[in-house]
C-alpha atoms as a PDB file:
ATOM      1  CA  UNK A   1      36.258 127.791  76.352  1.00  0.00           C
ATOM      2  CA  UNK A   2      38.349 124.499  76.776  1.00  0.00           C
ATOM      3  CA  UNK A   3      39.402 123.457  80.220  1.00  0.00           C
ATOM      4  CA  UNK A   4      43.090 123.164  80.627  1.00  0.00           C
ATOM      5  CA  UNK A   5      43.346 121.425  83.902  1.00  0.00           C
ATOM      6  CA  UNK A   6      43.380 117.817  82.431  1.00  0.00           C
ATOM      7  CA  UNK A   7      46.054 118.633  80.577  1.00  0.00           C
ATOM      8  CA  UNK A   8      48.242 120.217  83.552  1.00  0.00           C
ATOM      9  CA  UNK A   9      47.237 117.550  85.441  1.00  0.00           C
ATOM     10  CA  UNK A  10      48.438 114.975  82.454  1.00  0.00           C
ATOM     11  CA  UNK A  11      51.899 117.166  82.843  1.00  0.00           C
ATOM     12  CA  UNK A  12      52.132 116.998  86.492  1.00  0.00           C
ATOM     13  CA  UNK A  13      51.883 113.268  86.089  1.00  0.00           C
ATOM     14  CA  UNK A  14      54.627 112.891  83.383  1.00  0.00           C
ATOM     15  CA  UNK A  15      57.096 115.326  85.304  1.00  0.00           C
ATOM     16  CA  UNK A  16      56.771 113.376  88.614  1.00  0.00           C
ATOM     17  CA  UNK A  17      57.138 109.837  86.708  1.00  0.00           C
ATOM     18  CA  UNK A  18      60.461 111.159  85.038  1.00  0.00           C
ATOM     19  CA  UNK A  19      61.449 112.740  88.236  1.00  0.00           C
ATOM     20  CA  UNK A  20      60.626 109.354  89.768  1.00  0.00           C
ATOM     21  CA  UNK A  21      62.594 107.189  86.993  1.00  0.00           C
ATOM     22  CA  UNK A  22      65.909 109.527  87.293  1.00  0.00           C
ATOM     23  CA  UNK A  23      65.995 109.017  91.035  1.00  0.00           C
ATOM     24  CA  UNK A  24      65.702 105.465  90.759  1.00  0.00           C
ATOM     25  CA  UNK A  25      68.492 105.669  87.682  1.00  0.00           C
ATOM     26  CA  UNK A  26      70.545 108.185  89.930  1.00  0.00           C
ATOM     27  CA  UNK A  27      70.531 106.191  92.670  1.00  0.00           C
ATOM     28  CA  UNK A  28      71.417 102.674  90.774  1.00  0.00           C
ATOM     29  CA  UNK A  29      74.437 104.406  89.302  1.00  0.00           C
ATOM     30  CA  UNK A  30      75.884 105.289  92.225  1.00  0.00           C
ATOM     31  CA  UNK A  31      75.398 102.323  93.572  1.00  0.00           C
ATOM     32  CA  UNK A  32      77.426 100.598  90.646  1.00  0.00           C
ATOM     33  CA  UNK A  33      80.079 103.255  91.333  1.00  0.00           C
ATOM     34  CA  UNK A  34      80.481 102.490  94.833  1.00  0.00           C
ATOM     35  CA  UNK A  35      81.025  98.951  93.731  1.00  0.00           C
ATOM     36  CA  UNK A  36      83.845  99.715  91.800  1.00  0.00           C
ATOM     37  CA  UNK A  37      85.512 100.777  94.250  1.00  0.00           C
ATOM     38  CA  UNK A  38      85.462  97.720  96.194  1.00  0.00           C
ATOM     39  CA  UNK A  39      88.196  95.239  96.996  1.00  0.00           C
ATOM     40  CA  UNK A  40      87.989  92.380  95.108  1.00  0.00           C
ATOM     41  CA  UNK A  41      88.602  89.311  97.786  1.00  0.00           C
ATOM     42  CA  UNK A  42      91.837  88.924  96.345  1.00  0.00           C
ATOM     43  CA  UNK A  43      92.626  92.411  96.853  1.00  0.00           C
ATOM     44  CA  UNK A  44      91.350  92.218 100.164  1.00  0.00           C
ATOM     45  CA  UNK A  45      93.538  89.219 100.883  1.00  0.00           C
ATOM     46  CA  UNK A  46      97.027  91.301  99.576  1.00  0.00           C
ATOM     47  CA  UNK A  47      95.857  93.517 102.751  1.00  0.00           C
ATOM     48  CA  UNK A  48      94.942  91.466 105.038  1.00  0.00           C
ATOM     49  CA  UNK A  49      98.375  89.763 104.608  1.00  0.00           C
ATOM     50  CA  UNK A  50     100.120  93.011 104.607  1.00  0.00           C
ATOM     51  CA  UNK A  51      98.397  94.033 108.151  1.00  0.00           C
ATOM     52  CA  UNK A  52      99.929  90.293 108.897  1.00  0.00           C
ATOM     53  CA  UNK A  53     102.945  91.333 108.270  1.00  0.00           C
ATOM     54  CA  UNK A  54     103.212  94.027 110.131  1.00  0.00           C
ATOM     55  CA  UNK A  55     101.568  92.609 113.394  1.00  0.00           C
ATOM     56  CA  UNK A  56     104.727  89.906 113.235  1.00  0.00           C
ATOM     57  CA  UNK A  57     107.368  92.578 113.764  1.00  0.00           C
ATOM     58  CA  UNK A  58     108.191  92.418 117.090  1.00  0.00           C
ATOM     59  CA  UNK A  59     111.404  93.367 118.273  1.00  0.00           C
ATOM     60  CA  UNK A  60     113.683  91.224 120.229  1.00  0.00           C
ATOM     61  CA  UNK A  61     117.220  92.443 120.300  1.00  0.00           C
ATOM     62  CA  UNK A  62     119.135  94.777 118.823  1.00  0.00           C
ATOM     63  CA  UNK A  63     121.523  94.066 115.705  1.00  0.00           C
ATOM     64  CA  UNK A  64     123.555  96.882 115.951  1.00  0.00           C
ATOM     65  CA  UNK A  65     125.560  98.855 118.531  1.00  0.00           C
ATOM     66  CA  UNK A  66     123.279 100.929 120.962  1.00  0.00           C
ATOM     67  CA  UNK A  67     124.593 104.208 120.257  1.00  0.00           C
ATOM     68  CA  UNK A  68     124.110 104.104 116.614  1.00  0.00           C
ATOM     69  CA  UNK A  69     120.652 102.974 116.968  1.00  0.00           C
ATOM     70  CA  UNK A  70     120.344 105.835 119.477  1.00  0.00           C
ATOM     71  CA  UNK A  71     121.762 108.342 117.248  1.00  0.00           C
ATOM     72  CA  UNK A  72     119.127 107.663 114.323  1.00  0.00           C
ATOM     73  CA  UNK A  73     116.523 106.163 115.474  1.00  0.00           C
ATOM     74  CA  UNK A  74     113.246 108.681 115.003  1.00  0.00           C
ATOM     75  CA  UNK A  75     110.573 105.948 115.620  1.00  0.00           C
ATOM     76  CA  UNK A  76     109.283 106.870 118.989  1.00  0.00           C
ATOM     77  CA  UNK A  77     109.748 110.411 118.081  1.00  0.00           C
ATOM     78  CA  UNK A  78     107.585 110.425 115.220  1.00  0.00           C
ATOM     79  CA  UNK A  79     105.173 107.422 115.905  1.00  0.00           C
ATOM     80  CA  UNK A  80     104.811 108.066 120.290  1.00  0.00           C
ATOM     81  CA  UNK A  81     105.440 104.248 120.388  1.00  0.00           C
ATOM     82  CA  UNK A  82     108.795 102.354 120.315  1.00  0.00           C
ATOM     83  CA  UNK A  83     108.563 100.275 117.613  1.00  0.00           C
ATOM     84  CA  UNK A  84     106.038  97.397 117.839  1.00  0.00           C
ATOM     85  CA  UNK A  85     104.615  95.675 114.737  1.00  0.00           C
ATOM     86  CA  UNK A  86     100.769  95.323 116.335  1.00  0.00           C
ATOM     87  CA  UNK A  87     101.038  99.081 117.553  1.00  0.00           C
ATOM     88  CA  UNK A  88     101.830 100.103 114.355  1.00  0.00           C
ATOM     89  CA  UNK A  89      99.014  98.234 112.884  1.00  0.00           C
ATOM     90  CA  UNK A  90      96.903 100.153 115.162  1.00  0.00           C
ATOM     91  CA  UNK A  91      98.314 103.527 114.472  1.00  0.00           C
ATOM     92  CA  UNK A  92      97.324 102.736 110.675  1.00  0.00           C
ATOM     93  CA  UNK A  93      94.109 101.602 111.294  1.00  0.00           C
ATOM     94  CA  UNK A  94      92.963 104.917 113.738  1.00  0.00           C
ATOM     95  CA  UNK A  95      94.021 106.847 110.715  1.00  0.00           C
ATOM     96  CA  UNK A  96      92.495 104.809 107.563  1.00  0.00           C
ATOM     97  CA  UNK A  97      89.124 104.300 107.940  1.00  0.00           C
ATOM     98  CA  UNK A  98      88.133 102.414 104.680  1.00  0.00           C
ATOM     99  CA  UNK A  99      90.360 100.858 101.928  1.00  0.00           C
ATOM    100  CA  UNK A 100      89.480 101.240  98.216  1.00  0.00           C
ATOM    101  CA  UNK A 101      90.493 100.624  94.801  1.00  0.00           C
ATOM    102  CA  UNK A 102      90.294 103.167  92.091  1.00  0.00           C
ATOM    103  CA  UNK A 103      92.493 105.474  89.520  1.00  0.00           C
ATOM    104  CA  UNK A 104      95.596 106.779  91.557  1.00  0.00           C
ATOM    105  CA  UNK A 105      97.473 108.162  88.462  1.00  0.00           C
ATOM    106  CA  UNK A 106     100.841 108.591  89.105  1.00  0.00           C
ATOM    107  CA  UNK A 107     100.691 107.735  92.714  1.00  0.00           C
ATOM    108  CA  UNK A 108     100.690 104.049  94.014  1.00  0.00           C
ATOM    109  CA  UNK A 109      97.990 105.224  96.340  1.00  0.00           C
ATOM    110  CA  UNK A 110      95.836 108.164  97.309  1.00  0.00           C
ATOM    111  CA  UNK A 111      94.456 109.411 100.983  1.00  0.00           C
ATOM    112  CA  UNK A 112      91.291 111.437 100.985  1.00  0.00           C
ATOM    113  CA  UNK A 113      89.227 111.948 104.128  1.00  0.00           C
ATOM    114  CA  UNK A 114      90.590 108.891 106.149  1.00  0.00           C
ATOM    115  CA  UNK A 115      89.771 106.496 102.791  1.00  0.00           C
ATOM    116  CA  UNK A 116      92.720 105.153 100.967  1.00  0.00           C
ATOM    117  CA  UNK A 117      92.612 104.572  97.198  1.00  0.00           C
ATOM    118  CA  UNK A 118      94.938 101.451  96.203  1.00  0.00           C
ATOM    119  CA  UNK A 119      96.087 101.180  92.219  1.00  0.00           C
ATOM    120  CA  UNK A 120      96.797  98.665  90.387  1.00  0.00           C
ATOM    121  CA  UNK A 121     100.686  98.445  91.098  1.00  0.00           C
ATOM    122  CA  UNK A 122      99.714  98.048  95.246  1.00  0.00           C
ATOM    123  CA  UNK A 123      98.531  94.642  94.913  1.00  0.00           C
ATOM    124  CA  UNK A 124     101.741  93.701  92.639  1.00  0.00           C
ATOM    125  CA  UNK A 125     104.019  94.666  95.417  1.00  0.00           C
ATOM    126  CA  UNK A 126     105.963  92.693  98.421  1.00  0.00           C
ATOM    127  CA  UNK A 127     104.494  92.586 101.757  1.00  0.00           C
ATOM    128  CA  UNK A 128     107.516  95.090 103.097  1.00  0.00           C
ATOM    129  CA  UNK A 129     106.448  97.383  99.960  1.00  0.00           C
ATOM    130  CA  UNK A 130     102.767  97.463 100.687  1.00  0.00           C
ATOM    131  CA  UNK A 131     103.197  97.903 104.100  1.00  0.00           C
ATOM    132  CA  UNK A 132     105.399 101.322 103.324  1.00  0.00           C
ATOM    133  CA  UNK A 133     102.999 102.619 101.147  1.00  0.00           C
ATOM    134  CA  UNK A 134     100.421 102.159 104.088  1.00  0.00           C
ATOM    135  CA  UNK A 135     102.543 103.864 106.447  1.00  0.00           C
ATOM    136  CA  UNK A 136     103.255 106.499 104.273  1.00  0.00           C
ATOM    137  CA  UNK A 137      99.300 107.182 103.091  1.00  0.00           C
ATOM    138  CA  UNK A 138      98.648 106.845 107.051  1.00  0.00           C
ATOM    139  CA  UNK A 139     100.372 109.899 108.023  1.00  0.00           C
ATOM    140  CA  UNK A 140      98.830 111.958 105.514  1.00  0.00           C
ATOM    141  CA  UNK A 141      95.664 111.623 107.975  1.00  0.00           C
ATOM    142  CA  UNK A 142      97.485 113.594 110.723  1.00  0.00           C
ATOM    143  CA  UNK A 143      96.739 117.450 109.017  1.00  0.00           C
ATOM    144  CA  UNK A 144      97.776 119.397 105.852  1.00  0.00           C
ATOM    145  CA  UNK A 145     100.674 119.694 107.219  1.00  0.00           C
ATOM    146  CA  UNK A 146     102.168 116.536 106.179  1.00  0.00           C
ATOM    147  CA  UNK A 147     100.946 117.027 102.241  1.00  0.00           C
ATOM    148  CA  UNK A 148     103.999 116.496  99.524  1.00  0.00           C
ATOM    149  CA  UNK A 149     105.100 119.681  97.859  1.00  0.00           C
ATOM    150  CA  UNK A 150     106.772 119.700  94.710  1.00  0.00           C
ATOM    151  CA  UNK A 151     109.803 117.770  93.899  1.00  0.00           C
ATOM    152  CA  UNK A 152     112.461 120.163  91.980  1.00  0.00           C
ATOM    153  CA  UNK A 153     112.812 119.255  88.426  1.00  0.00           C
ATOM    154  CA  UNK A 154     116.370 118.722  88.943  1.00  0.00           C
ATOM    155  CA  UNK A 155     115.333 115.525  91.159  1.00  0.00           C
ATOM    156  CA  UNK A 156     117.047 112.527  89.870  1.00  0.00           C
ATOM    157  CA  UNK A 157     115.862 110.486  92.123  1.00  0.00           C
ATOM    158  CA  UNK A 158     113.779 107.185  91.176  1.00  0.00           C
ATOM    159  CA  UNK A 159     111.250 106.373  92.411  1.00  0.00           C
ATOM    160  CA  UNK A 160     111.522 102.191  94.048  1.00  0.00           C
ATOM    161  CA  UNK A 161     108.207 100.924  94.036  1.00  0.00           C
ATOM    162  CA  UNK A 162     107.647 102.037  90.356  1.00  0.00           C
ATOM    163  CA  UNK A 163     110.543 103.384  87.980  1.00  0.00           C
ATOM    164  CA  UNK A 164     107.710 104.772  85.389  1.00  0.00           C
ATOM    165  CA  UNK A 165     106.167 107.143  88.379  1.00  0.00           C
ATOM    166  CA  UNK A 166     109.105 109.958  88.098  1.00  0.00           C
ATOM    167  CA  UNK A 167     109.297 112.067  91.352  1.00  0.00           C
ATOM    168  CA  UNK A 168     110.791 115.301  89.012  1.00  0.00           C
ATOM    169  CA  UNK A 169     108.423 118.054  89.182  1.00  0.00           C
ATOM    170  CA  UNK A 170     105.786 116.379  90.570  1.00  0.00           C
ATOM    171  CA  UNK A 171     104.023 116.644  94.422  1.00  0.00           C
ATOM    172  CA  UNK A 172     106.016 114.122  95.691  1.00  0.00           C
ATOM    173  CA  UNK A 173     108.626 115.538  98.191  1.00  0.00           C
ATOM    174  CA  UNK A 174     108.263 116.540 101.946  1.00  0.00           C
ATOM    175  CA  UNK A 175     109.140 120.017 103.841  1.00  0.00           C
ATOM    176  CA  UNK A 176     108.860 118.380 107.115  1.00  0.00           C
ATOM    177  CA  UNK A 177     111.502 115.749 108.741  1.00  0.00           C
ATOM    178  CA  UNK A 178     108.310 113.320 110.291  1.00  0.00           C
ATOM    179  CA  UNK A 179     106.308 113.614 106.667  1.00  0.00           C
ATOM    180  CA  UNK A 180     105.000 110.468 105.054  1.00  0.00           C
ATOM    181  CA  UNK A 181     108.535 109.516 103.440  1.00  0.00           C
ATOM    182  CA  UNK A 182     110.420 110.276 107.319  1.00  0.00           C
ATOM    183  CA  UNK A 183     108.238 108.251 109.136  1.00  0.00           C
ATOM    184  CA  UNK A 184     108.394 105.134 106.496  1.00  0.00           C
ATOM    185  CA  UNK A 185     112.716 106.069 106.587  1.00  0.00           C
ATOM    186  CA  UNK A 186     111.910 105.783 110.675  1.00  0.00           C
ATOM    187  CA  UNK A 187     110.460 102.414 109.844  1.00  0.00           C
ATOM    188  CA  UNK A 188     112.903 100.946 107.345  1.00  0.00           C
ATOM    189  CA  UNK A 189     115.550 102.232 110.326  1.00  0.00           C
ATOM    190  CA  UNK A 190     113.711  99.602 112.412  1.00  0.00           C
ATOM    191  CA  UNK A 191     113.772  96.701 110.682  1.00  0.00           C
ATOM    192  CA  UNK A 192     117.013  96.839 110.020  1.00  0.00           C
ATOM    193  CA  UNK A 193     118.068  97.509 113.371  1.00  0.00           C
ATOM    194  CA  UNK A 194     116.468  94.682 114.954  1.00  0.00           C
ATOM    195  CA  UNK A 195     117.274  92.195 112.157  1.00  0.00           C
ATOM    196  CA  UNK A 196     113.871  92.178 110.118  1.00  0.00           C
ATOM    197  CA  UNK A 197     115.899  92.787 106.962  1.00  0.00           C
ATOM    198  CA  UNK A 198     119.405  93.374 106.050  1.00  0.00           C
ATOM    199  CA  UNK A 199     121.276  96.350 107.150  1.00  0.00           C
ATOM    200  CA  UNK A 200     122.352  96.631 103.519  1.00  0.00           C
ATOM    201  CA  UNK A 201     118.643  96.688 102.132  1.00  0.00           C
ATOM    202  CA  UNK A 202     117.601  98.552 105.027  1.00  0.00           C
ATOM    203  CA  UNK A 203     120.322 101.143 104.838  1.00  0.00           C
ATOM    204  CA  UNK A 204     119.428 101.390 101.017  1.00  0.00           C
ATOM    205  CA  UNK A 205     115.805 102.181 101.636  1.00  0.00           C
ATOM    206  CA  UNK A 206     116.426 104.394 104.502  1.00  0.00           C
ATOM    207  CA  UNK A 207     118.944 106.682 102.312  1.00  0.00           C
ATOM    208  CA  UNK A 208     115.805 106.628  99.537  1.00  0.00           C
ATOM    209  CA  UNK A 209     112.931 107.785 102.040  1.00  0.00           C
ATOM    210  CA  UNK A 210     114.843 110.658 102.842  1.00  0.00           C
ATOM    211  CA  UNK A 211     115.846 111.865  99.284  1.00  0.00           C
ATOM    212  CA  UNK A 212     112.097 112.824  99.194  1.00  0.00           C
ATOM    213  CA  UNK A 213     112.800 115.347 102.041  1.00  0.00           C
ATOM    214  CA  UNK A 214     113.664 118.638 101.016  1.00  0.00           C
ATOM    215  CA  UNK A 215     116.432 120.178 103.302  1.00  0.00           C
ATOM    216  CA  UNK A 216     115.969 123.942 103.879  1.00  0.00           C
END
């Protein structure tokens, strides 16, 4: 009768050398993958200047009359800070833990598990543009509770940062007042109030933020 035990043993050998091999192969994929995600260094410098540009916004006097500014002004309401450029870096920095850059689809950027996905479009925006889209991503890290619901397809609303992403029957409207698009309209309140951009510009922007938020 033959012995079979060189030839499991021959088998046992083979199985753990492919088992060996796909590990290896496993883990040098993901590796690549994980690399793709990475910022470029000019990529990194678009946010690096856009953190810049929010750590310069600090307020010095009011450009318009006190009691409109009280009247709709939401920023301490929603943020627990009056408005301060370096705070508000903060308050996006607790709540983003990592930056990447990968597929968004037809978002600008994505938030998942306090890492933010940047497309494409991010790094061809303006410093005040990036720095929205930040803001807004940021408070999606505060709970569920802040995630878009559906936009009606009767929305005719465009969308600024990108007229080819249409808002119309997509998840990209809020149910709550202090979502992602009413704390960026808080913002955009802010800058024009203190003279950061035109009241005109700001007003504009302000009045687009809150189309996104669906009155009951």
């Amino acid at each position: 009768m033959v012995d079979s035990k060189p030839n499991f043993d021959s088998f046992s050998r083979i199985w753990f050398l492919s088992l060996i091999i796909f590990i290896f192969q496993f883990i040098q994929t993901n590796a690549i993958s994980a690399d793709e995600f990475k910022l470029s260094s000019s990529q990194q410098k678009k946010l690096d200047e856009t953190f810049k540009f929010i750590d310069k916004l600090e307020p010095k006097k009011l450009k318009i009359d006190k009691s409109t500014y009280q009247k709709f002004s939401k920023f301490e309401d929603y943020y627990k800070f009056h408005f301060s450029g370096k705070k508000l870096s903060k308050w996006i920095r607790n709540r983003i833990q990592k930056f990447s850059f990968g597929e968004t689809g037809d978002f600008i950027a994505m938030y998942q598990e306090e890492e933010v996905f940047l497309g494409k479009i991010f790094f061809t925006l303006s410093p005040l543009e990036r720095a929205l889209v930040l803001i807004h991503e940021a408070r999606h890290a505060d709970g569920k509770q802040f995630a878009h619901v559906i936009c009606p397809d009767s929305f005719e609303f465009l969308n600024p940062r990108d007229w080819k992403i249409f808002p119309a029957g997509k998840k990209g409207c809020d149910s709550l007042a202090e979502g992602s698009y009413g704390v960026t309209a808080a913002f955009l309140f802010e800058m024009g109030a203190y003279g950061f951009m035109s009241q005109t510009e700001a007003g504009l922007r302000y009045n687009s933020e809150l189309s996104r938020v669906l009155r009951k």
